[in-house]
N, C-alpha and C. Protein backbone atom coordinates (compact mmCIF):
# COMPACT_ATOMS: atom_id res chain seq x y z
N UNK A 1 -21.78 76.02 20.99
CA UNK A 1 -22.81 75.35 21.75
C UNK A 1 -23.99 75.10 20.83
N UNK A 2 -24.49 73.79 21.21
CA UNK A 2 -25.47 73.53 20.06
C UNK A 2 -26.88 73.38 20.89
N UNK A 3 -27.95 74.23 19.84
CA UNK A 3 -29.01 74.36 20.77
C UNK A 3 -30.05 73.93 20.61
N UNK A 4 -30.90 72.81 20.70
CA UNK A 4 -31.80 71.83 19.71
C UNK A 4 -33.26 71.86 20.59
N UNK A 5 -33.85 71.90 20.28
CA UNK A 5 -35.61 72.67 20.31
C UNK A 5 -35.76 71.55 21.40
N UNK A 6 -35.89 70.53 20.84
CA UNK A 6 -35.87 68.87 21.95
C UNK A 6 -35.14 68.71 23.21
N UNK A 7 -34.33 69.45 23.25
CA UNK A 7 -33.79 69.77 24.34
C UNK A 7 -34.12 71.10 25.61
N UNK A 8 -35.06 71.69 24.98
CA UNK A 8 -35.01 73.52 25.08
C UNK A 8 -36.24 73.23 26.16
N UNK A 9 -36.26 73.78 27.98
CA UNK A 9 -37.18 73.82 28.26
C UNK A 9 -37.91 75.26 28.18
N UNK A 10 -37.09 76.33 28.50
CA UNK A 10 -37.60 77.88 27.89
C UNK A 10 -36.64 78.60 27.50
N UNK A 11 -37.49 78.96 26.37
CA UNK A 11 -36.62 79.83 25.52
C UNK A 11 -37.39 81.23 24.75
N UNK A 12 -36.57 82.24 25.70
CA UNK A 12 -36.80 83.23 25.83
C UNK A 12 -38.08 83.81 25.89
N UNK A 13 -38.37 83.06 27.59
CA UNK A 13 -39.66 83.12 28.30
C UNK A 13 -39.55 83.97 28.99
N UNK A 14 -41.30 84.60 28.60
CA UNK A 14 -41.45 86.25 29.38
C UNK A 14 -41.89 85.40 30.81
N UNK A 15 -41.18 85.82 31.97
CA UNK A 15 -41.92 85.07 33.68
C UNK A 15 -42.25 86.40 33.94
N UNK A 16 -43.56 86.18 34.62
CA UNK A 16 -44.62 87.47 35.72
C UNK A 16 -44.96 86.29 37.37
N UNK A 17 -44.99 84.99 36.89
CA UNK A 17 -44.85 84.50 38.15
C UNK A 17 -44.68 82.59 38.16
N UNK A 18 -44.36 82.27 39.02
CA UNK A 18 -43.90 81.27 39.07
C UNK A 18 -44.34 79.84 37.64
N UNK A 19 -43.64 79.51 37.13
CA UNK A 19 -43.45 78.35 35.55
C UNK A 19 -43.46 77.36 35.62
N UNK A 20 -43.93 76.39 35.20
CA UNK A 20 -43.50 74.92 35.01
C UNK A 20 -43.08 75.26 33.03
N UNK A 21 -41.97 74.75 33.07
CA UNK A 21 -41.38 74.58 31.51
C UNK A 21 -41.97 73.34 31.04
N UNK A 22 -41.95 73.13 29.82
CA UNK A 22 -41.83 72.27 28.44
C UNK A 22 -41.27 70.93 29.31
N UNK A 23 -41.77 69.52 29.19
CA UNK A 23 -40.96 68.45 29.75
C UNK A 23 -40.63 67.53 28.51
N UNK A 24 -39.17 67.59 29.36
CA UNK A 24 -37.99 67.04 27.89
C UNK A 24 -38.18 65.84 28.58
N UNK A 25 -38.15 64.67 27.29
CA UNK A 25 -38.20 63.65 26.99
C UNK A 25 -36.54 62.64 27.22
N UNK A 26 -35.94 62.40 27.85
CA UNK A 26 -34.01 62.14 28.21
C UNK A 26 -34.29 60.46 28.36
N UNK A 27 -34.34 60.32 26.78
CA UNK A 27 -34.05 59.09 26.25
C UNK A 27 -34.79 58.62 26.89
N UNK A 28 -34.55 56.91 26.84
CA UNK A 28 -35.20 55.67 28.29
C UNK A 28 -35.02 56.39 29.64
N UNK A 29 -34.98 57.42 29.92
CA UNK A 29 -33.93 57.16 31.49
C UNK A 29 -32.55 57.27 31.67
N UNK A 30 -31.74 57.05 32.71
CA UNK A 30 -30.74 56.97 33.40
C UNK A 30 -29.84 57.64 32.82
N UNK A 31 -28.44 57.75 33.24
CA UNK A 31 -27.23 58.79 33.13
C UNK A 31 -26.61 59.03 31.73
N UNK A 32 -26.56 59.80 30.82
CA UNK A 32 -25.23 59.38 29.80
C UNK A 32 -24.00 59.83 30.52
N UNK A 33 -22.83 59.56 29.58
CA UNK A 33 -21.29 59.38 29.65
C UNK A 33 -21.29 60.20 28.77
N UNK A 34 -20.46 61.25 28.77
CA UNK A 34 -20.98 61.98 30.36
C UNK A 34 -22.47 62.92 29.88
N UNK A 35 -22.65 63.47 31.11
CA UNK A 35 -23.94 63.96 30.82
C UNK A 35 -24.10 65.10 30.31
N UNK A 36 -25.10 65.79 30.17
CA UNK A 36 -25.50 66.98 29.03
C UNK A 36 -25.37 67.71 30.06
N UNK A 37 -24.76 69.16 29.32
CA UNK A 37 -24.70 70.25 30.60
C UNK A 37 -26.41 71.24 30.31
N UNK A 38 -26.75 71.31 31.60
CA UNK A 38 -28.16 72.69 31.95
C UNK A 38 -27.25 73.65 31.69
N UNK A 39 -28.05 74.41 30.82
CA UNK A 39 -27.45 76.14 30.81
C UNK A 39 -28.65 76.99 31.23
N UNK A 40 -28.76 77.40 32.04
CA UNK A 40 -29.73 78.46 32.15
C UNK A 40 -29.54 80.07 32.06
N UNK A 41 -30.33 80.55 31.05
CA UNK A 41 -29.74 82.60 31.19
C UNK A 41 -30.65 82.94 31.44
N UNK A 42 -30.34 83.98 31.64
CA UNK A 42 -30.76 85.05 31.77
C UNK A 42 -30.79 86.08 30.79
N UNK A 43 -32.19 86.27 29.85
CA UNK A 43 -32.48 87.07 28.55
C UNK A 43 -32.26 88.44 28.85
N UNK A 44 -33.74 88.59 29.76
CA UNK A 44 -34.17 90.13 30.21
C UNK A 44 -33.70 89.84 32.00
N UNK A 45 -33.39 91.36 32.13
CA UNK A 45 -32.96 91.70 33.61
C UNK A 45 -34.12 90.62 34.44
N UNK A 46 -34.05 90.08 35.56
CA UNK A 46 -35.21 89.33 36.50
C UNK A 46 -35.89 90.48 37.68
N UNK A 47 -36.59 90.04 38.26
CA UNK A 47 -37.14 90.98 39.04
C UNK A 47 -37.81 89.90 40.15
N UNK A 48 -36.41 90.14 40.84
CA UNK A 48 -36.77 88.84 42.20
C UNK A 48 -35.29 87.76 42.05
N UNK A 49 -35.56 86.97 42.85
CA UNK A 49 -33.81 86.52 43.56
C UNK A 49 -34.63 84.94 42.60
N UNK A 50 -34.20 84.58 40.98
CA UNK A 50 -34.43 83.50 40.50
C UNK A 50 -34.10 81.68 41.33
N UNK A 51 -35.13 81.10 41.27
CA UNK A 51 -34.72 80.01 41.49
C UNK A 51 -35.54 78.82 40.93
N UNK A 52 -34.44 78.02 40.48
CA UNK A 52 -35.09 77.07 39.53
C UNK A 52 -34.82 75.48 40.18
N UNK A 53 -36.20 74.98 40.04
CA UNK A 53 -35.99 73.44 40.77
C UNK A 53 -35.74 72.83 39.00
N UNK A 54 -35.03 71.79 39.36
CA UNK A 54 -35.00 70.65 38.10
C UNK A 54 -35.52 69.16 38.40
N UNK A 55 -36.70 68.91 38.10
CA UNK A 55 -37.30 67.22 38.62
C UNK A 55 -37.47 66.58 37.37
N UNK A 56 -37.31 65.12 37.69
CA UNK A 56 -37.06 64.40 36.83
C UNK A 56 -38.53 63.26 37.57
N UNK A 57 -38.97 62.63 36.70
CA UNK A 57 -39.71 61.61 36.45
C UNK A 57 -39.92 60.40 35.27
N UNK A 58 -40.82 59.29 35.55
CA UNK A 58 -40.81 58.17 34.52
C UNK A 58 -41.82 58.60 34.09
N UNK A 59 -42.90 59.57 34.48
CA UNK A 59 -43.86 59.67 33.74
C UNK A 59 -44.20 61.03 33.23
N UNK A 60 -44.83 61.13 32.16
CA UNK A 60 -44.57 62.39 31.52
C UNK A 60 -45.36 63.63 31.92
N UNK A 61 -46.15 63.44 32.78
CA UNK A 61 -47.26 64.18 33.81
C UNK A 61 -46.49 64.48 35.04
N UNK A 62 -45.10 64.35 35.43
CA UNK A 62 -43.97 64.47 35.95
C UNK A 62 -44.73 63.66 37.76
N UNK A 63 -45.42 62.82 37.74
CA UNK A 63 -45.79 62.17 39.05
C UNK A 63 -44.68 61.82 39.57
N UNK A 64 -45.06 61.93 40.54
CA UNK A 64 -43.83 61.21 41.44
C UNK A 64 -42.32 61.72 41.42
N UNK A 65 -42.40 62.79 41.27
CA UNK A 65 -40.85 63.87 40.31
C UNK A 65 -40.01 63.85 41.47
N UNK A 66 -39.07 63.62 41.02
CA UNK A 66 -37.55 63.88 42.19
C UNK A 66 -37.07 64.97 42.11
N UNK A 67 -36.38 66.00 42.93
CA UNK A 67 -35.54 67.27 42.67
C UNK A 67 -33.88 66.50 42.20
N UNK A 68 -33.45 67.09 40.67
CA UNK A 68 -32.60 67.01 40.41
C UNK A 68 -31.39 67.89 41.03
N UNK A 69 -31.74 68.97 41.11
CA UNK A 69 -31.00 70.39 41.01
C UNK A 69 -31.80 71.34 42.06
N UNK A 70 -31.10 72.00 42.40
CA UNK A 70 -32.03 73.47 43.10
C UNK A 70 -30.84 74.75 42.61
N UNK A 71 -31.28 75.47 42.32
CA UNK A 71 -30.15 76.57 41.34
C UNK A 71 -31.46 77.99 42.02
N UNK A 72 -30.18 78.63 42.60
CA UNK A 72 -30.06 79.90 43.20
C UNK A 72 -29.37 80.80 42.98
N UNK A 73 -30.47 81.99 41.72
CA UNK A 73 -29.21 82.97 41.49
C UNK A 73 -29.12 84.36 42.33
N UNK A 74 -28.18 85.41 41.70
CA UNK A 74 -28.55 86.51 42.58
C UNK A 74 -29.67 87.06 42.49
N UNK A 75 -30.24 87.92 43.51
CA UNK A 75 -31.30 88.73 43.18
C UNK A 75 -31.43 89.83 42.46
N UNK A 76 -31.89 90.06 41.80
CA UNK A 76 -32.40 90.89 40.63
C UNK A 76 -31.38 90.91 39.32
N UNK A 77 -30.87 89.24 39.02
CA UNK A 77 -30.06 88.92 38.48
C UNK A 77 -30.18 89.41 37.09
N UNK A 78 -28.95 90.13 36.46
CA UNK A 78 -28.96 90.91 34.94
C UNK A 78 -28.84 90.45 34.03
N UNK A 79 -29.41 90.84 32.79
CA UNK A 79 -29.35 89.71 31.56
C UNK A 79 -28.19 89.99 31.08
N UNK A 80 -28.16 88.28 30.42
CA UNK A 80 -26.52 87.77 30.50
C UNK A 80 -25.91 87.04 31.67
N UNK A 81 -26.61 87.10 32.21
CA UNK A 81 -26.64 85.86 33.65
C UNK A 81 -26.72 84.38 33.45
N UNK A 82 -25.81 83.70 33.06
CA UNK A 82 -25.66 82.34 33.27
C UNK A 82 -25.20 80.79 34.39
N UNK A 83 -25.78 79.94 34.29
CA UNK A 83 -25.70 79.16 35.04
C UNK A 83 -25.46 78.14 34.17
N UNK A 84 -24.44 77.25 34.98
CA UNK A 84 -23.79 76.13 33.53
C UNK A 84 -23.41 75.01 34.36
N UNK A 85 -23.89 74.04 34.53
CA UNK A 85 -24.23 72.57 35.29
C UNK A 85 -24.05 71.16 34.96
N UNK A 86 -22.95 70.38 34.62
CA UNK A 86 -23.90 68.84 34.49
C UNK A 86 -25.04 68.57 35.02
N UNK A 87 -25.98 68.02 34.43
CA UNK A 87 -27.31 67.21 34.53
C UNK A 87 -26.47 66.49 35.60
N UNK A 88 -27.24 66.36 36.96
CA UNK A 88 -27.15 65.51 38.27
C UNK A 88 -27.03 63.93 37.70
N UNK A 89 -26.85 63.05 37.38
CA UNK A 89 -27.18 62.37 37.69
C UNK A 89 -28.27 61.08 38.37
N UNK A 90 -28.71 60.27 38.23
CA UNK A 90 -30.67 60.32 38.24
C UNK A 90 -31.60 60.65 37.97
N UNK A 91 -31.22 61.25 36.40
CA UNK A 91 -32.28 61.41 35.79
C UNK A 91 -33.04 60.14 35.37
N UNK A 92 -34.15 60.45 34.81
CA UNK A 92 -35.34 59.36 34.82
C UNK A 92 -35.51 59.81 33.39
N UNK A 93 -36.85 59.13 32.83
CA UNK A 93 -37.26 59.43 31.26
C UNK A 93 -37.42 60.82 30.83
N UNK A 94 -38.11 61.28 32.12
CA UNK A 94 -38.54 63.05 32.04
C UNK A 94 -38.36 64.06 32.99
N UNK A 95 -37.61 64.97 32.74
CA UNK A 95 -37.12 66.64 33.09
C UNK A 95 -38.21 67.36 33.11
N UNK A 96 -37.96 68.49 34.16
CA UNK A 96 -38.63 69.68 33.79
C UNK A 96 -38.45 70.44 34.82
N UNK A 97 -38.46 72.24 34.38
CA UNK A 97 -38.15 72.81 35.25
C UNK A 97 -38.85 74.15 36.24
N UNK A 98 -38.73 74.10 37.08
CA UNK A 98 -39.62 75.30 37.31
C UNK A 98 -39.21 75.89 38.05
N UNK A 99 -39.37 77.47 37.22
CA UNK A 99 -39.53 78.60 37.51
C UNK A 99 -39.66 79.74 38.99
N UNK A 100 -39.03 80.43 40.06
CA UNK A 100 -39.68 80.18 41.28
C UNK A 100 -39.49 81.57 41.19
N UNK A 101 -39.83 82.37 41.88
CA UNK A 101 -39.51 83.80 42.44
C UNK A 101 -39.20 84.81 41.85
N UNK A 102 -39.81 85.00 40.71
CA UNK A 102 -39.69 86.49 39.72
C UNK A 102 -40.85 86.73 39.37
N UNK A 103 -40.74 88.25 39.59
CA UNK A 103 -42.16 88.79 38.85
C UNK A 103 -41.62 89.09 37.93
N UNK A 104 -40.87 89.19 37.19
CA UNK A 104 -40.35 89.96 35.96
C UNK A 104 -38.91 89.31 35.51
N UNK A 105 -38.68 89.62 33.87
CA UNK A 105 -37.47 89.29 33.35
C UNK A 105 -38.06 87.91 32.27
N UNK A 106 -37.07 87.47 31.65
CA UNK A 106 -37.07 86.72 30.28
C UNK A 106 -36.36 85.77 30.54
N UNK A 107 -35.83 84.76 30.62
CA UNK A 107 -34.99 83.25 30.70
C UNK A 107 -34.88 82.14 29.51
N UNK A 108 -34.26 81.73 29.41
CA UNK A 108 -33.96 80.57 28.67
C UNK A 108 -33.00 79.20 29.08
N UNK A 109 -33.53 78.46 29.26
CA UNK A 109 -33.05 77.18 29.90
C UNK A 109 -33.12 75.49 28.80
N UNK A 110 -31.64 75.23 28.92
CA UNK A 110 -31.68 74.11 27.84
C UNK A 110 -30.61 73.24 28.33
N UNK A 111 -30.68 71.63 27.53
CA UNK A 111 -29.80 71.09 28.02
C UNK A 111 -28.63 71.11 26.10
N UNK A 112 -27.41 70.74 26.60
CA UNK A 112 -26.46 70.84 25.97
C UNK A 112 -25.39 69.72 25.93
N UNK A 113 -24.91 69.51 24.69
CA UNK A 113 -23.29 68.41 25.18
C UNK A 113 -22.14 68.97 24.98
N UNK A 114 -22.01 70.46 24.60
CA UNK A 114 -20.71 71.04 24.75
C UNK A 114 -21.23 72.78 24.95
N UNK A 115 -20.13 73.16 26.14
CA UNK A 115 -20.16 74.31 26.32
C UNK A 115 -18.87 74.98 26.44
N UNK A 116 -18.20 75.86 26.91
CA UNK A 116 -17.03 76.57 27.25
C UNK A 116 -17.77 77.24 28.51
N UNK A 117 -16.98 76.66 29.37
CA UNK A 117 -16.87 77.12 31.04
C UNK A 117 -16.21 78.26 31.12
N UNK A 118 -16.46 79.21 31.93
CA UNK A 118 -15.48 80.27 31.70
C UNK A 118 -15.11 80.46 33.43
């Protein structure tokens, strides 16, 4: 798996309470063939039932943002906890993700074009 900074919205981010990540830049807009997979982990143990929105917008101040994704993990999910996704479809110029319901724990969230599903 290849892991490129330009792609990376957190990486190996300390959360105490709710995040807005880094907003990735996804080309002009619209879908690739096929699309980049979201990986999201889990670094450090979480502390709280994680949930991450993914919105996409044309503008880089994320106005007008659509929910790509809504990703719900377990609660008090353990590090080494992964989540492994195609990018929805409708994406726009700009991503970004945020953070919902942990007081505690470490994450890292990126997009990717090859993974192993397990």
């Amino acid at each position: 798996m290849i892991i490129d900074t330009q792609n990376t919205f957190f990486w190996k981010k300390d959360i105490t309470a709710n995040t807005n990540s880094d907003v990735i830049m996804n080309g002009n807009g619209g879908d690739a063939d096929p699309n980049l997979f979201l990986v999201i982990r889990i670094d450090k143990t979480a502390t709280g039932t994680p949930l991450f929105n993914v919105y996409t917008s044309d503008t880089d101040n994320m106005a007008n943002a659509v929910l790509l994704h809504g990703i719900t993990m377990v609660a008090n999910a353990p590090a080494g906890t992964e989540y492994k996704v195609r990018l929805a479809n409708g994406g726009k110029k700009y991503i970004r993700i945020n953070a919902n319901n942990m007081t505690g724990g470490t994450i890292s969230a990126f997009l990717t074009s090859g993974i192993n599903i397990k």
